[in-house]
C-alpha atoms as a PDB file:
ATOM      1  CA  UNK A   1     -43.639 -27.976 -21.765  1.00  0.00           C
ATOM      2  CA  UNK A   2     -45.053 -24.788 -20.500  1.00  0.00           C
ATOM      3  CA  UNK A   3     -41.863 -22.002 -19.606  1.00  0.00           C
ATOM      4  CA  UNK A   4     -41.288 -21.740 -15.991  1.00  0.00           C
ATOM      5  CA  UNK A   5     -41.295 -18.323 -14.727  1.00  0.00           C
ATOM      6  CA  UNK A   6     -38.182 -18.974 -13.518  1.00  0.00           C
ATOM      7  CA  UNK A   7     -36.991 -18.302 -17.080  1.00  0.00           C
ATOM      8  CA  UNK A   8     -38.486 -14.595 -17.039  1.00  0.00           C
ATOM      9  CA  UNK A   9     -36.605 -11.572 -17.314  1.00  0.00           C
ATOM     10  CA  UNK A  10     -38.935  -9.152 -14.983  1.00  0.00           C
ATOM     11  CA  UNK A  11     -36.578  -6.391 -14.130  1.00  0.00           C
ATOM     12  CA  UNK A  12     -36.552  -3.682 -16.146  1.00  0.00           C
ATOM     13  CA  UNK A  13     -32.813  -3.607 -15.422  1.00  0.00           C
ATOM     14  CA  UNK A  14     -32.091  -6.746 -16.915  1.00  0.00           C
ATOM     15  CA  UNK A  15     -33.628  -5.453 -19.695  1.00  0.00           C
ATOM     16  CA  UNK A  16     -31.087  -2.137 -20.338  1.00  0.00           C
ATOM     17  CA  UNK A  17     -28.080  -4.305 -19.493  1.00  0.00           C
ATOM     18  CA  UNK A  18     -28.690  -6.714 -22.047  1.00  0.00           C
ATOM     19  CA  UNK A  19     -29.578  -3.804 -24.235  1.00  0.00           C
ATOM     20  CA  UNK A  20     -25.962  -2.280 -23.101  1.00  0.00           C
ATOM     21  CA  UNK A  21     -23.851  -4.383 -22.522  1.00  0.00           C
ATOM     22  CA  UNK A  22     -24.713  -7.883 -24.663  1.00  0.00           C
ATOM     23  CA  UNK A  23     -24.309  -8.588 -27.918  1.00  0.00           C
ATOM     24  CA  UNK A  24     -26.855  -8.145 -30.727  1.00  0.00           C
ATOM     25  CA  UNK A  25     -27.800  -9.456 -34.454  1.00  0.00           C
ATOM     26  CA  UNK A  26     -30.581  -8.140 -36.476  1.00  0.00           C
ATOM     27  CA  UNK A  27     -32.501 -10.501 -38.479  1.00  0.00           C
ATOM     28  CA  UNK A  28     -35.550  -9.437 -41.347  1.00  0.00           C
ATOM     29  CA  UNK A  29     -38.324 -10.376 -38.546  1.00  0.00           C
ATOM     30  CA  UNK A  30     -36.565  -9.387 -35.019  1.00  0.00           C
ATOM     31  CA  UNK A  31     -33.357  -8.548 -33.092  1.00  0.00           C
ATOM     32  CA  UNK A  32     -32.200 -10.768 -30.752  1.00  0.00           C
ATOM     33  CA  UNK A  33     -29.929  -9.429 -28.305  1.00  0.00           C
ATOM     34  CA  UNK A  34     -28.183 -11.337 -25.703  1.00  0.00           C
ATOM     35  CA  UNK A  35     -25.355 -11.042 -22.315  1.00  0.00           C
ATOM     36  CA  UNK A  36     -23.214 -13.528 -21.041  1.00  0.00           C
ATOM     37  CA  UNK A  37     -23.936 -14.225 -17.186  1.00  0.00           C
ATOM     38  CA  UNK A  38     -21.407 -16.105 -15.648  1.00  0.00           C
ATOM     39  CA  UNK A  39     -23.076 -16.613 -12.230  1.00  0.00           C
ATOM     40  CA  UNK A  40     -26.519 -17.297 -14.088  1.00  0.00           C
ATOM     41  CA  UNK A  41     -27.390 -20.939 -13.124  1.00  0.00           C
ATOM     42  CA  UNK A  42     -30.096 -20.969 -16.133  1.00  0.00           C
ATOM     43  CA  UNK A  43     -30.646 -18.674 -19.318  1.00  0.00           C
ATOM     44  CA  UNK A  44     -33.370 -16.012 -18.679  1.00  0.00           C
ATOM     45  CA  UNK A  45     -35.900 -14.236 -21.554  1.00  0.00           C
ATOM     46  CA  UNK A  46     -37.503 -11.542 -22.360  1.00  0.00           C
ATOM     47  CA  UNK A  47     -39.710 -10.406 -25.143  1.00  0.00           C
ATOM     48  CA  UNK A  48     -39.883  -6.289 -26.245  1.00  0.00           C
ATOM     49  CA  UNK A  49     -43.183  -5.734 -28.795  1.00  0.00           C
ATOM     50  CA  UNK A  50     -43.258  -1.865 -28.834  1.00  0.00           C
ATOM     51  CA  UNK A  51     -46.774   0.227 -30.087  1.00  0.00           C
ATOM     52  CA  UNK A  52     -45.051   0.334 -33.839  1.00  0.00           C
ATOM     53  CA  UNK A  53     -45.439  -3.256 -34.112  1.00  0.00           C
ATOM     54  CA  UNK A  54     -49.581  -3.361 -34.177  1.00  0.00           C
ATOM     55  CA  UNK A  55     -52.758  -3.575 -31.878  1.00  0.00           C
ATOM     56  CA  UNK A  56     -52.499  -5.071 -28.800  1.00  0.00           C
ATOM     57  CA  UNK A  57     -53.601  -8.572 -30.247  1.00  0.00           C
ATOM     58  CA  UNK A  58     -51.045  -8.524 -32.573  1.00  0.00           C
ATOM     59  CA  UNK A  59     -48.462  -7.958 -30.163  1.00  0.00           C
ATOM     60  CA  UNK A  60     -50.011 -10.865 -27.687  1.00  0.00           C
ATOM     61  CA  UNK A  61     -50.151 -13.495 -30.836  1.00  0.00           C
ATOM     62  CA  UNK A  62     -45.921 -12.011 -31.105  1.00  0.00           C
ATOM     63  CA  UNK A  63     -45.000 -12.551 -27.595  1.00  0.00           C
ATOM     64  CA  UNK A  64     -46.686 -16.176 -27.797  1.00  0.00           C
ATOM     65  CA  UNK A  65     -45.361 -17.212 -30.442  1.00  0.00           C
ATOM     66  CA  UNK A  66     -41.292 -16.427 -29.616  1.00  0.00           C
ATOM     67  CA  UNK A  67     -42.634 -17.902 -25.834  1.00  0.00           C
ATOM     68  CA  UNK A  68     -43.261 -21.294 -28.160  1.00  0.00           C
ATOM     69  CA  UNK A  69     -40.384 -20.895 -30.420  1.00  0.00           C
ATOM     70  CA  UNK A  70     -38.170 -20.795 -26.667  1.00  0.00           C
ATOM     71  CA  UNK A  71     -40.250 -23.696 -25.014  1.00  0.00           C
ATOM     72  CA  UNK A  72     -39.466 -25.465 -27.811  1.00  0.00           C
ATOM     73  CA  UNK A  73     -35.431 -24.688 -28.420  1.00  0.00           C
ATOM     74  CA  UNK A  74     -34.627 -24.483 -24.512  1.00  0.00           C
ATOM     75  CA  UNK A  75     -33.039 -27.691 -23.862  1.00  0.00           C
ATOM     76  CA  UNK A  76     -30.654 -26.365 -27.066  1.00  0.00           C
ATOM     77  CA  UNK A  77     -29.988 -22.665 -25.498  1.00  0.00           C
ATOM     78  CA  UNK A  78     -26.659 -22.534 -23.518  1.00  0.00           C
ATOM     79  CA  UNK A  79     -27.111 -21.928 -20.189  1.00  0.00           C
ATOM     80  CA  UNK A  80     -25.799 -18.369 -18.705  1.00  0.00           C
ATOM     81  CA  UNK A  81     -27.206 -16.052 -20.800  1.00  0.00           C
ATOM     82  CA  UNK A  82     -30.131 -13.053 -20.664  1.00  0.00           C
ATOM     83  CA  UNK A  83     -32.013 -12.970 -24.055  1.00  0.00           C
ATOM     84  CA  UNK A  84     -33.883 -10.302 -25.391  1.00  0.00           C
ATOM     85  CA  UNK A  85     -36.042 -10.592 -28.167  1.00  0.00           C
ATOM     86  CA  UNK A  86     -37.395  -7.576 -29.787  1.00  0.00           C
ATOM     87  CA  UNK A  87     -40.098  -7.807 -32.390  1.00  0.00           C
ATOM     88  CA  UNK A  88     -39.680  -5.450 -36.052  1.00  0.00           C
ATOM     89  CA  UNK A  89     -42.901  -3.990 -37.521  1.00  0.00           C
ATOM     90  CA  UNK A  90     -42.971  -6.456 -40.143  1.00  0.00           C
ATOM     91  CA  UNK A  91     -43.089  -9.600 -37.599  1.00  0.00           C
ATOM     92  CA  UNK A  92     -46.732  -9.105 -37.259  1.00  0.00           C
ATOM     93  CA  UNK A  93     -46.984 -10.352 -41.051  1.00  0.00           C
ATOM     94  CA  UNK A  94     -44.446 -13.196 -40.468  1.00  0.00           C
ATOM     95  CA  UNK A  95     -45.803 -16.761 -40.412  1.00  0.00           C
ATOM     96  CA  UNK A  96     -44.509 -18.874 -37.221  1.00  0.00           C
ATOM     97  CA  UNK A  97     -42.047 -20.783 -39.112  1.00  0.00           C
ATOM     98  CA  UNK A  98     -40.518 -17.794 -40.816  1.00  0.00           C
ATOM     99  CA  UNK A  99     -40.182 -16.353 -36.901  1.00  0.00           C
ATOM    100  CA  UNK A 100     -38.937 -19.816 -36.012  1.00  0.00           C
ATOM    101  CA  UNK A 101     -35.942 -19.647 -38.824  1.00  0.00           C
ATOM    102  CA  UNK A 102     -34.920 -15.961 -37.979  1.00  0.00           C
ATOM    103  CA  UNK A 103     -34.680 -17.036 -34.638  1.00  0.00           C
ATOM    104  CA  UNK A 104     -32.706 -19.567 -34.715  1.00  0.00           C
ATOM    105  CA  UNK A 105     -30.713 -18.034 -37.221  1.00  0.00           C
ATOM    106  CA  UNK A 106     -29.926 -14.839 -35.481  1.00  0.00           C
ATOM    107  CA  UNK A 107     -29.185 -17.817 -32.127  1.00  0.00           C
ATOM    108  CA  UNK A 108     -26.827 -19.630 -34.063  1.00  0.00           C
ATOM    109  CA  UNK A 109     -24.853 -16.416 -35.089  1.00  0.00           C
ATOM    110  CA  UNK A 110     -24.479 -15.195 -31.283  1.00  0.00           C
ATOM    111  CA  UNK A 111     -23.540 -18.986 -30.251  1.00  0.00           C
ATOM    112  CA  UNK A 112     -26.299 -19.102 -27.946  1.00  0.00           C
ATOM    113  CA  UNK A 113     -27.742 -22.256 -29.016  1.00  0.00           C
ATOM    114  CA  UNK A 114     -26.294 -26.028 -29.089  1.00  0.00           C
ATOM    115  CA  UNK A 115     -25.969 -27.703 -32.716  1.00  0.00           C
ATOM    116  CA  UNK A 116     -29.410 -29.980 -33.380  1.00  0.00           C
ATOM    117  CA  UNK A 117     -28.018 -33.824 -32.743  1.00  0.00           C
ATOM    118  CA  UNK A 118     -28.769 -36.213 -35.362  1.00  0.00           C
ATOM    119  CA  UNK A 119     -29.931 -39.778 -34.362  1.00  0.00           C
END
């Protein structure tokens, strides 16, 4: 499933309040930042790979693969919320499954994403 643009933060307002006013958790790979938005009828994302992280193909290959690690969590992410996810200098040397983990981890600790059900 390919993220609807509907899902994109574009503003670079949304961007400062989430910065401001959310909550945020460091992890060894990224910090994921996030605001509760009441009147928010989905969650919306946004991805921050700044200069210090690498060339610009290393900061594409970033932003793809936290756009795949979303696609594939979303049905799990609460609803309501604006996330930010900002990329460290050492992500550029992190496998996808080590982003994956720290990801999730850092979700988990802000209580932005739903326990995985068991069959």
């Amino acid at each position: 499933m390919r993220l609807p643009r509907k899902f994109s933060m574009t503003q670079r307002a949304e961007f400062a309040r989430s910065r401001e006013h959310g909550k945020s958790r460091p992890g060894r790979y990224l910090v994921l930042s996030v605001l509760h938005q009441p009147d928010l009828d989905h969650f919306k994302t946004g991805f921050i790979t700044t200069k210090k992280v690498g060339k610009a193909h290393q900061r594409n290959l970033l932003r793809r693969r936290f756009r795949a690690i979303i696609q594939n969590h979303g049905e799990r992410i609460e609803p309501h919320y604006y996330i930010v996810t900002i990329a460290r200098w050492r992500a550029k040397d992190a496998s996808y499954q080590e982003l994956e983990r720290d990801w999730l981890k850092q979700a988990a600790k802000l209580g932005i994403i739903k326990p995985e059900e068991r069959d």
